[in-house]
Every structure is written in structure tokens, then in C-alpha cells.
N, C-alpha and C. Protein backbone atom coordinates (compact mmCIF):
# COMPACT_ATOMS: atom_id res chain seq x y z
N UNK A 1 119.16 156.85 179.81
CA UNK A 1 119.90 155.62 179.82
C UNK A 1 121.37 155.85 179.49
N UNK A 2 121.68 156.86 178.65
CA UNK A 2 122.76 156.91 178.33
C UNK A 2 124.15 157.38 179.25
N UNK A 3 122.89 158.17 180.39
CA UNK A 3 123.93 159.35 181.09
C UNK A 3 124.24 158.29 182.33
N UNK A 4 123.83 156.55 182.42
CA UNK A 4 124.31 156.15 183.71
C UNK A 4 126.08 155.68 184.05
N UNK A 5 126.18 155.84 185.05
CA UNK A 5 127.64 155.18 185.35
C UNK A 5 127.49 153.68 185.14
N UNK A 6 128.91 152.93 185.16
CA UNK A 6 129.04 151.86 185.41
C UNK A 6 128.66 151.89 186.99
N UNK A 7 128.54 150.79 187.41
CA UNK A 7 128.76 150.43 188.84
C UNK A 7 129.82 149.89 189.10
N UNK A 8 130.24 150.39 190.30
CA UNK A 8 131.75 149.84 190.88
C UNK A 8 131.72 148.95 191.90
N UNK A 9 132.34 147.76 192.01
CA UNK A 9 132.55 147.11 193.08
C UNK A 9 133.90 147.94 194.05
N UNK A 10 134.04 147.73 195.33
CA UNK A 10 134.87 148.07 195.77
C UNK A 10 135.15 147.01 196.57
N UNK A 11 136.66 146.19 196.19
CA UNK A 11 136.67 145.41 197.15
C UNK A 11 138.07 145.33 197.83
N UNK A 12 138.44 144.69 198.74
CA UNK A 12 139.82 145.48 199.35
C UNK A 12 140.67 145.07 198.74
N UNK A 13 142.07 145.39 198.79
CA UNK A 13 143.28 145.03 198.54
C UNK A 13 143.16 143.44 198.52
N UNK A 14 143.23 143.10 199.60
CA UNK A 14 143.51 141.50 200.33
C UNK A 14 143.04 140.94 199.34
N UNK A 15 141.56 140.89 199.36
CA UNK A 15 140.99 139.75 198.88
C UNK A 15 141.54 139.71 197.25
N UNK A 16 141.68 141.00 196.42
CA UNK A 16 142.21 140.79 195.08
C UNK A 16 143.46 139.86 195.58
N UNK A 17 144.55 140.41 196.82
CA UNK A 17 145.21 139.52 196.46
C UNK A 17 145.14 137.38 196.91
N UNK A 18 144.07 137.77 197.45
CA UNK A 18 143.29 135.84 197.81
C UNK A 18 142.99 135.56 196.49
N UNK A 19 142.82 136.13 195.63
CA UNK A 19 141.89 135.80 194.14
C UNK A 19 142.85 135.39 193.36
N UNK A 20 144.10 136.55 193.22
CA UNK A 20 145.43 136.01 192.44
C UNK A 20 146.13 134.59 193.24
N UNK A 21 146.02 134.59 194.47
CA UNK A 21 146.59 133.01 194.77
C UNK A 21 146.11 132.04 194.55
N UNK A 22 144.54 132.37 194.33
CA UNK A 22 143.65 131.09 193.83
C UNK A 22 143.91 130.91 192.82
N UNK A 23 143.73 131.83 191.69
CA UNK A 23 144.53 131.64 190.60
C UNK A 23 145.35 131.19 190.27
N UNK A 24 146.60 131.46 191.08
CA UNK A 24 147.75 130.65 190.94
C UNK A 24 147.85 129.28 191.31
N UNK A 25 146.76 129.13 192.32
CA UNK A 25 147.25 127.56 192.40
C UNK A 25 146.17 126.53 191.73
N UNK A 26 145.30 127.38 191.26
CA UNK A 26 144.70 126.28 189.89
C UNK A 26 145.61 126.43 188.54
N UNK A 27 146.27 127.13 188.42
CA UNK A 27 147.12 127.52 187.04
C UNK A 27 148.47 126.39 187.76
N UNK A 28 148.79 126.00 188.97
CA UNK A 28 149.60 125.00 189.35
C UNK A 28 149.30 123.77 189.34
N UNK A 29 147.80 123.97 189.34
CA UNK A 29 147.52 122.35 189.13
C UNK A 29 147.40 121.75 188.39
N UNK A 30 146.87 122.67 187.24
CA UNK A 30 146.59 122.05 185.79
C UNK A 30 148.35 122.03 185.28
N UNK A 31 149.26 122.41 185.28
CA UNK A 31 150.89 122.40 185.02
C UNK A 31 151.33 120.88 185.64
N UNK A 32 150.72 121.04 186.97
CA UNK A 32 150.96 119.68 187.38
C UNK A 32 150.20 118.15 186.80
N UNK A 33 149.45 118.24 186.57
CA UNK A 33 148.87 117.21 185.99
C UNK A 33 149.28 117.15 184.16
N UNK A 34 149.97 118.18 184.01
CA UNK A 34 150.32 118.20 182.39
C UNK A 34 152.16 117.26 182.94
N UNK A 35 152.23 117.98 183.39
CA UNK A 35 153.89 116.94 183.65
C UNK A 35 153.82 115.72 184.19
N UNK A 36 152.57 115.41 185.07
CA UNK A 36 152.18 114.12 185.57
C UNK A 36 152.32 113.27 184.05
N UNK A 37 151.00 113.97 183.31
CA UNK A 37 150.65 113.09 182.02
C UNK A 37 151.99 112.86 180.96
N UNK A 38 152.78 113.93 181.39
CA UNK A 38 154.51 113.64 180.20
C UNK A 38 155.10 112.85 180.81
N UNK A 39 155.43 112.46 181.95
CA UNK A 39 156.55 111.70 182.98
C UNK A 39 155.53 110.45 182.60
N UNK A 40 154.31 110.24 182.86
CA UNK A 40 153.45 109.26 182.69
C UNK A 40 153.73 108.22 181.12
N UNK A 41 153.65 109.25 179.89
CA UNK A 41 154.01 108.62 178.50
C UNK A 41 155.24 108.08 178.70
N UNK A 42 156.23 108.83 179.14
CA UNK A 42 157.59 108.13 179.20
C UNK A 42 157.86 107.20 179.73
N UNK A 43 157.43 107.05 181.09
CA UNK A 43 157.51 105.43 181.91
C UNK A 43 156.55 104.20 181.03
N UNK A 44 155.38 104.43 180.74
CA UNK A 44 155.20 104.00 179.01
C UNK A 44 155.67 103.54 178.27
N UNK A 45 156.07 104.55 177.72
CA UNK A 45 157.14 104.03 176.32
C UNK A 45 157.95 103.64 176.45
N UNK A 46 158.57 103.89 178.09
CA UNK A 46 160.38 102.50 178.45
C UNK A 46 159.51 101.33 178.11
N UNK A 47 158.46 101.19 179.15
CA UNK A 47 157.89 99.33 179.68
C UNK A 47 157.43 98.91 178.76
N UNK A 48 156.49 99.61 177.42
CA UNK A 48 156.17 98.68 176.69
C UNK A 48 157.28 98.54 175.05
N UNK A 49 158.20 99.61 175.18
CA UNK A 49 159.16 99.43 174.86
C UNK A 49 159.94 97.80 174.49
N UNK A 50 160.01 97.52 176.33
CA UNK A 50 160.90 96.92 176.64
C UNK A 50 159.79 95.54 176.85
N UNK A 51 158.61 95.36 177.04
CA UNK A 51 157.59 94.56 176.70
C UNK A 51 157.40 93.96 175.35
N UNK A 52 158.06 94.96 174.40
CA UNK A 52 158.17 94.65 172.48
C UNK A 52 156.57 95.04 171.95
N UNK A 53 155.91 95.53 172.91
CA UNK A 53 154.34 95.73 171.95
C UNK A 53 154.62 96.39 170.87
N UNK A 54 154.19 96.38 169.60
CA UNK A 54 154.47 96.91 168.21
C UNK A 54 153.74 98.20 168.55
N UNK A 55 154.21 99.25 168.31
CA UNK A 55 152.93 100.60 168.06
C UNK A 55 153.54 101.22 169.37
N UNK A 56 154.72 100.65 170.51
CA UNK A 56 154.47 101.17 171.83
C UNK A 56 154.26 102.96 172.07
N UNK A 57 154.83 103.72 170.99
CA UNK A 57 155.11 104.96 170.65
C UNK A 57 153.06 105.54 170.79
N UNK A 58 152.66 105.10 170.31
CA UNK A 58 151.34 105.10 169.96
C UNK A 58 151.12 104.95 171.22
N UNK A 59 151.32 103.75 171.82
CA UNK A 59 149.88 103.41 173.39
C UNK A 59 150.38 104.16 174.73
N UNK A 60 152.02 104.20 174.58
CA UNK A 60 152.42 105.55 175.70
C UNK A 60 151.65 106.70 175.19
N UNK A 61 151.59 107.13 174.28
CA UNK A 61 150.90 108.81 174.64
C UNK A 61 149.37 108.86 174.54
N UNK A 62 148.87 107.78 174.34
CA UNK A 62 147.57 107.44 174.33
C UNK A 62 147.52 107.22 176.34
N UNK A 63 147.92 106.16 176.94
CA UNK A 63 148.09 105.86 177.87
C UNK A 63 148.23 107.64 178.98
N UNK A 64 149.66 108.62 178.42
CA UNK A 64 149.63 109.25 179.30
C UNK A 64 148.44 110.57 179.21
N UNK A 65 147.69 110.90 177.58
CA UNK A 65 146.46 111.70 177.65
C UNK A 65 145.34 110.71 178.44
N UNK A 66 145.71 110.15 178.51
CA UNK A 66 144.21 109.07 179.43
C UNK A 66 144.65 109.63 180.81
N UNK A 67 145.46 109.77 181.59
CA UNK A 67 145.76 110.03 182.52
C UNK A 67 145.00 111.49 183.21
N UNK A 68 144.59 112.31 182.48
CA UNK A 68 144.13 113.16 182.28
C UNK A 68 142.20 112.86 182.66
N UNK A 69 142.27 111.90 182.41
CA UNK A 69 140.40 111.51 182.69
C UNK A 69 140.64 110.72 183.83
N UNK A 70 139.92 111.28 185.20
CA UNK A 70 139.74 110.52 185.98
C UNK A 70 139.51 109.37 186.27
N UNK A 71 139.84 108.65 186.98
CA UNK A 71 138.95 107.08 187.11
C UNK A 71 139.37 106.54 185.92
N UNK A 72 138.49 106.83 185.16
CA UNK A 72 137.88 106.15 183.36
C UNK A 72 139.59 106.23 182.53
N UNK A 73 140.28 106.76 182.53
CA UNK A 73 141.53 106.62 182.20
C UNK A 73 142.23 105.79 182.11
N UNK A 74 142.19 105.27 183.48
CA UNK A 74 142.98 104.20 183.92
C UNK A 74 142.67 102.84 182.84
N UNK A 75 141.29 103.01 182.92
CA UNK A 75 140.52 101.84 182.25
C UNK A 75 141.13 101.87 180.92
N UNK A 76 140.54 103.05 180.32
CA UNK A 76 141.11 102.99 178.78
C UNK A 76 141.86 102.77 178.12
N UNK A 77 143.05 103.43 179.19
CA UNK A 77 144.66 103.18 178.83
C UNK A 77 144.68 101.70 178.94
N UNK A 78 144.31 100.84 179.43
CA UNK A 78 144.82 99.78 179.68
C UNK A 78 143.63 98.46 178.12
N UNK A 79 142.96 99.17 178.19
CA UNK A 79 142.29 98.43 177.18
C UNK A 79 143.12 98.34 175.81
N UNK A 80 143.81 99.95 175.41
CA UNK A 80 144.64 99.97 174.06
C UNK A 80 145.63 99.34 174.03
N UNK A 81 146.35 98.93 175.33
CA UNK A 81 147.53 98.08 174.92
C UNK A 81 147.04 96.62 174.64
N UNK A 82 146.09 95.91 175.46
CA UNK A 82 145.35 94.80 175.16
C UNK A 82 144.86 94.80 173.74
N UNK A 83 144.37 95.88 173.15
CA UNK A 83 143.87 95.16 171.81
C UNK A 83 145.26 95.57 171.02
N UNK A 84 146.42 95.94 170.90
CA UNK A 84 147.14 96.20 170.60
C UNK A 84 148.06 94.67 170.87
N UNK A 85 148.15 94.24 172.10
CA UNK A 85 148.69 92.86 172.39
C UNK A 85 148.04 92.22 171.57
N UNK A 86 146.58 92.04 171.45
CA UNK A 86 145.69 90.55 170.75
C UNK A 86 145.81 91.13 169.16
N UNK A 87 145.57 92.06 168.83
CA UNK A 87 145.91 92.30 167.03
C UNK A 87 147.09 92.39 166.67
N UNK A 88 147.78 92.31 166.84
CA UNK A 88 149.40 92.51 166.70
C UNK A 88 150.82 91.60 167.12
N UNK A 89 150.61 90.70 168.12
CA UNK A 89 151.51 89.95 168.66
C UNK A 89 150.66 88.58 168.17
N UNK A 90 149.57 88.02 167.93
CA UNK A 90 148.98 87.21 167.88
C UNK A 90 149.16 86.04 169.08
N UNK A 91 148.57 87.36 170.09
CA UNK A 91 147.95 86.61 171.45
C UNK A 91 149.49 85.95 172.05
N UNK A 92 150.39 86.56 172.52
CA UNK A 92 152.04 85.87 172.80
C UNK A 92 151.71 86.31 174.53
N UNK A 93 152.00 85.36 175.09
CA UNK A 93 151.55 85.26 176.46
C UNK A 93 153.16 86.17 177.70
N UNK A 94 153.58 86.01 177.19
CA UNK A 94 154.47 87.02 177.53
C UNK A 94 154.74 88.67 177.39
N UNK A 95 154.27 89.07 176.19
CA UNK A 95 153.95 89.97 175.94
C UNK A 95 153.01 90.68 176.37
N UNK A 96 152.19 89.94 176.81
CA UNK A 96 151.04 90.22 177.76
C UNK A 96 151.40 90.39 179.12
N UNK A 97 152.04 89.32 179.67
CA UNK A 97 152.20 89.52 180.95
C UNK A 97 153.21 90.86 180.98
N UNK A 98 154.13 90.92 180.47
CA UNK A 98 155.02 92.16 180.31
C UNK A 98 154.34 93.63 180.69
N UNK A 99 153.02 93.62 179.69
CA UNK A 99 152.13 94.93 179.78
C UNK A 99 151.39 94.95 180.93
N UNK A 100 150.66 94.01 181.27
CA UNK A 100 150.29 94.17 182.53
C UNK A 100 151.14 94.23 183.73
N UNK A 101 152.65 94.04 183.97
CA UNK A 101 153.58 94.75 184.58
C UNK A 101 153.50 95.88 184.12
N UNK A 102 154.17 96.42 183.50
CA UNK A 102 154.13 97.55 183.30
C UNK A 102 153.41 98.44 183.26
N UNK A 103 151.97 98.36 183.11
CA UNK A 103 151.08 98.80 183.74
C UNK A 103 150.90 99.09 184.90
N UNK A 104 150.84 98.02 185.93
CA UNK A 104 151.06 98.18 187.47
C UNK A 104 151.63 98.60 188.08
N UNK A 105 153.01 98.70 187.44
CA UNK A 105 154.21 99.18 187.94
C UNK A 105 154.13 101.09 187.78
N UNK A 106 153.78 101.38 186.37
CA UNK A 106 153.27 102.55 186.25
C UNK A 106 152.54 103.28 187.24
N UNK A 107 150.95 102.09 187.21
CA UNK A 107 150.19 102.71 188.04
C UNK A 107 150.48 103.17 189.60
N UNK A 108 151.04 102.58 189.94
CA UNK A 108 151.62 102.11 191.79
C UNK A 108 152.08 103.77 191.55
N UNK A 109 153.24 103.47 191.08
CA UNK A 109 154.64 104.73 191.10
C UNK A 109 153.29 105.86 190.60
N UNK A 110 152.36 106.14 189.46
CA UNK A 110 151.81 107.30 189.82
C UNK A 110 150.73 107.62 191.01
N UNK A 111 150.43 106.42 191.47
CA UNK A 111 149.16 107.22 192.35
C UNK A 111 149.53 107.14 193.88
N UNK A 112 150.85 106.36 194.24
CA UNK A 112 151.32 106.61 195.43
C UNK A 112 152.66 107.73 195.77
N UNK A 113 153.39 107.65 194.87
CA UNK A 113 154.37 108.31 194.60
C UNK A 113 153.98 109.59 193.99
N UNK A 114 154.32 109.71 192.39
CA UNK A 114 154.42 111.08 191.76
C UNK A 114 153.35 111.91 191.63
N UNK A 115 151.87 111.77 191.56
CA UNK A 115 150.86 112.60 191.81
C UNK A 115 150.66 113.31 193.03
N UNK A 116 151.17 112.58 194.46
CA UNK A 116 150.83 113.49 195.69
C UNK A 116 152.29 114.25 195.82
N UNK A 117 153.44 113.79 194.87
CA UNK A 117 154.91 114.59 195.67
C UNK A 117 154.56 115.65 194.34
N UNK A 118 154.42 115.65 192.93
CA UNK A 118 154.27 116.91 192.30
C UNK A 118 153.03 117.56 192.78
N UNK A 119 151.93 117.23 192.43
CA UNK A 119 150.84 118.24 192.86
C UNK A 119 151.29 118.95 194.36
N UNK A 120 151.87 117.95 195.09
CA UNK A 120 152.14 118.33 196.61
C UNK A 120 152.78 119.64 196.57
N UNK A 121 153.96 119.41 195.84
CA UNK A 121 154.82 120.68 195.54
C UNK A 121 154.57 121.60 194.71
N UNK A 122 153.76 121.62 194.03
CA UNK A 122 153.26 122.57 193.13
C UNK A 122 152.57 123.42 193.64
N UNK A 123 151.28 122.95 194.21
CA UNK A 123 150.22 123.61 195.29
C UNK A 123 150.71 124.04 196.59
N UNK A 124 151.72 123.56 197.06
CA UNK A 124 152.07 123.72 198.62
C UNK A 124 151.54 122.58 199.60
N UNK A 125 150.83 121.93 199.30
CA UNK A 125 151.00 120.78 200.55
C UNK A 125 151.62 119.97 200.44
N UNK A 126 150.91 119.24 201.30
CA UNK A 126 152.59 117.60 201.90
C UNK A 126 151.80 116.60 200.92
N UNK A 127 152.40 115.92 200.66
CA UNK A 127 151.93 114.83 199.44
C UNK A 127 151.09 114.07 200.42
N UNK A 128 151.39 114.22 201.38
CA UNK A 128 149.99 112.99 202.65
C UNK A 128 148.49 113.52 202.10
N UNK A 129 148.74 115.10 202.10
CA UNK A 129 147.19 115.79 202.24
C UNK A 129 146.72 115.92 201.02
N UNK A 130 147.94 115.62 199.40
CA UNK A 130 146.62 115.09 198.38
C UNK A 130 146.55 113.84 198.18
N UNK A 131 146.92 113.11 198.71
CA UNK A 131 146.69 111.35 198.59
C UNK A 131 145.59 111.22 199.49
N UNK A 132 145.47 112.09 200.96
CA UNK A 132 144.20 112.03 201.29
C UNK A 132 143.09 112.47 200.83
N UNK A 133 143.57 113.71 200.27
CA UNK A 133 142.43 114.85 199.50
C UNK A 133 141.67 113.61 197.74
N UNK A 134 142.92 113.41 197.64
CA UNK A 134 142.31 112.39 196.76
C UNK A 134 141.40 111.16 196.80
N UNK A 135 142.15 110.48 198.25
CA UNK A 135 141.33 109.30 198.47
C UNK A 135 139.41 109.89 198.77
N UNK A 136 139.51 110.96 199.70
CA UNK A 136 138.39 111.45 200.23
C UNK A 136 137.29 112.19 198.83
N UNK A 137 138.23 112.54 198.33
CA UNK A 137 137.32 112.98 196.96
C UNK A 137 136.60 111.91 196.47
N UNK A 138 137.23 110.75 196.22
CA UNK A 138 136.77 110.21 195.24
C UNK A 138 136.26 108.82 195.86
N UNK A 139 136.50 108.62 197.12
CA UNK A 139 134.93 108.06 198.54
C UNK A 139 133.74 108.72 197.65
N UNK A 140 133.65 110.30 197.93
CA UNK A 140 132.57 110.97 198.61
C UNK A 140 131.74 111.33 197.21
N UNK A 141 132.73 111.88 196.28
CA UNK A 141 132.00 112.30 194.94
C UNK A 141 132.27 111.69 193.81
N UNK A 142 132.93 109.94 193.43
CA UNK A 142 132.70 109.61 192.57
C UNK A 142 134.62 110.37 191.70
N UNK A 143 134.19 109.63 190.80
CA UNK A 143 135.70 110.36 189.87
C UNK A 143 136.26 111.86 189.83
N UNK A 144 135.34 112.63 189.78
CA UNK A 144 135.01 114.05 189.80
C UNK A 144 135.31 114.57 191.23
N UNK A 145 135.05 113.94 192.06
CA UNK A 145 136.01 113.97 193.37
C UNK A 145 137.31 113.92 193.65
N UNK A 146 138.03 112.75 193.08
CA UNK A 146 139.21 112.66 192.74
C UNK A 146 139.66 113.62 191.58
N UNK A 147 139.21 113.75 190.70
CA UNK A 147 139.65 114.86 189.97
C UNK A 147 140.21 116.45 190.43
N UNK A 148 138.94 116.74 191.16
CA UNK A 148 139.39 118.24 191.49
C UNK A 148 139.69 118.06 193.23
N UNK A 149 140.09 116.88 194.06
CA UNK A 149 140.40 116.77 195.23
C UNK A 149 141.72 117.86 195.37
N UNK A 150 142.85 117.75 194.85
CA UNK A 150 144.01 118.18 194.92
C UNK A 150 143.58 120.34 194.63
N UNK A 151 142.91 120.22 194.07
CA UNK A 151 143.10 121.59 193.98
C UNK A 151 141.60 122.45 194.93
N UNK A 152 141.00 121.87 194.98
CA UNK A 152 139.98 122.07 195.90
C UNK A 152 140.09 122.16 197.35
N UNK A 153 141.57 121.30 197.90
CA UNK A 153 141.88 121.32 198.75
C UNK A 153 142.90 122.58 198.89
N UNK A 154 143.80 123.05 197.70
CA UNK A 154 144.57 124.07 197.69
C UNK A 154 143.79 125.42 197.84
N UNK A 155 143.00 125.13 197.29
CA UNK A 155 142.18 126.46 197.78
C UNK A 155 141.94 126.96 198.78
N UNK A 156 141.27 125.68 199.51
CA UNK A 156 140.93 125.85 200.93
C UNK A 156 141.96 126.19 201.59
N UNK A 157 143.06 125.68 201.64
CA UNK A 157 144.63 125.84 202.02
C UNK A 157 145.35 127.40 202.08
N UNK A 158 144.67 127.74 201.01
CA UNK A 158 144.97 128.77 200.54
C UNK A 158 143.93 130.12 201.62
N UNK A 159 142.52 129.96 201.36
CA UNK A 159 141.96 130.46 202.10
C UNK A 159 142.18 130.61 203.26
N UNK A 160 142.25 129.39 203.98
CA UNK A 160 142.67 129.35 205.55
C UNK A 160 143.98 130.46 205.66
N UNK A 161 144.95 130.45 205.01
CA UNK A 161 146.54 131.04 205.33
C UNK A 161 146.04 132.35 205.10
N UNK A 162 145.04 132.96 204.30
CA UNK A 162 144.68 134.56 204.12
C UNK A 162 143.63 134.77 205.01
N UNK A 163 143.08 133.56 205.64
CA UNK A 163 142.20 134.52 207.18
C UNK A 163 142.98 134.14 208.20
N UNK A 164 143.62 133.49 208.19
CA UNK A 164 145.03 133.20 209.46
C UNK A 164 145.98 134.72 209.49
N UNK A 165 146.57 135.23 207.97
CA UNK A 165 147.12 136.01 208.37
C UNK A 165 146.70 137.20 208.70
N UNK A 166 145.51 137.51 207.83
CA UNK A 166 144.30 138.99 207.71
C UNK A 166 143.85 138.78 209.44
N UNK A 167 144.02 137.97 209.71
CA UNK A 167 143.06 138.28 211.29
C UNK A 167 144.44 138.36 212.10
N UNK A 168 145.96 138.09 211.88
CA UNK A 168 146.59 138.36 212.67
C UNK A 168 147.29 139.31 212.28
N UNK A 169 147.05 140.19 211.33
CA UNK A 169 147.74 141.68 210.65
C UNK A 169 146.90 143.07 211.49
């Protein structure tokens, strides 16, 4: 037992280097969704800022780590400023309406705008193909679809361009 070798894989050049691009563009995506979630607290903390919710410091970075959970995020974030409106303002109907602008306004600008143009650019595609990659994820598989749509698709992206070029080298 003692006298055996390891076993060696031998695998070519290429594909180590297909492995490091995959790598790289999940190590781009998770970067991207960390600056999503910082740009996210900050548009936050202007609106409810400027909404007067007491604590706003608190429900922006609560709001932009929610951003981070698929689907269910959205929800959550939006529940803390509500009990934050009803314990704290004592139910002021403006203040309310304020947050739920700002909310919307948030939401719009991240899921049409800044999630498909950063991830877009981060990963290499056109912001069309993760707003689609997203929409289609999360049709087909639920939150968890949308979650890993954007980088699941980079992969593939990725794959395709290393048998596109390996078969024309």
C-alpha cells in the first residue's frame, strides 16, 4: 500500500484554461451583486432619508443585505420599513406614502436598469441577456432561478467562446 503512486489526471492546457474563466466569472458575479447590494443601501438611505423614517441608517442596510436573497428579499426589505413606519412615526400617512415611493423607485432602477448593466459588464454580456437570463430563470426554477440566472448563463457564454475558438484554432 505504501509503494502506490498518486494518480494523475492529465488534462489539456485549454480546458485548465476554460476552468480559470469560469472561475473568473463566478468570482465576477458574486463582486457584482456585492456592489449591486452597496449602490442598493445608498439609494436607501437618500429616499428614506428624505421620507424622515427614524432609524433610516438601519433599514437602508438592512434593505440592501436583503437584496442579496432572491425573490424573498424584496419582501423583507419592504416589511422593515413598514414596521419601522407604524412603531415609530405613529402611523403618519405621508411618511408612508414616501417609503413606498421610494421603494418602487429603488426597485424599478434595480431590476431594470443596474442589475442587467453591472452584472452585464462584469460577466461580459449585454444587459438584454441577463434581464432575459433572469426573467427565464425565475419562470422556470422559482427564485433560485433568478438567483443563479446571470451567472449560469456566463458560463455557458463562456463555454460556447472556448469551443468556438478550440474548434477554430
Amino acid at each position: 500500500m505504501e509503494n502506490q503512486k498518486p494518480i494523475r489526471v492529465v488534462v489539456r492546457p485549454s480546458v485548465w484554461q476554460l476552468l480559470r474563466q469560469i472561475g473568473g466569472n463566478l468570482l465576477h458575479w458574486v463582486g457584482g451583486q456585492m456592489l449591486i447590494a452597496f449602490l442598493l443601501t445608498i439609494c436607501y438611505a437618500v429616499g428614506f432619508a428624505l421620507a424622515g423614517l427614524p432609524w433610516w441608517p438601519l433599514f437602508a442596510i438592512a434593505n440592501g443585505f436583503f437584496h442579496l436573497i432572491p425573490m424573498m428579499g424584496a419582501a423583507l426589505g419592504l416589511i422593515l420599513p413598514f414596521l419601522g413606519w407604524l412603531l415609530l412615526t405613529n402611523g403618519d400617512p405621508y411618511t408612508l406614502l414616501w417609503i413606498v415611493l421610494v421603494y418602487a423607485l429603488v426597485q424599478g432602477f434595480e431590476g431594470f436598469y443596474l442589475t442587467p448593466k453591472i452584472l452585464g459588464y462584469k460577466l461580459g454580456l449585454k444587459p438584454f441577456l441577463v434581464f432575459l437570463a433572469v426573467v427565464l430563470g425565475s419562470s422556470l426554477f422559482g427564485f433560485l432561478g433568478a438567483f443563479f440566472a446571470a451567472p449560469v448563463m456566463a458560463v455557458a457564454m463562456t463555454i460556447w467562446r472556448w469551443w468556438y475558438n478550440y474548434r477554430s484554432a
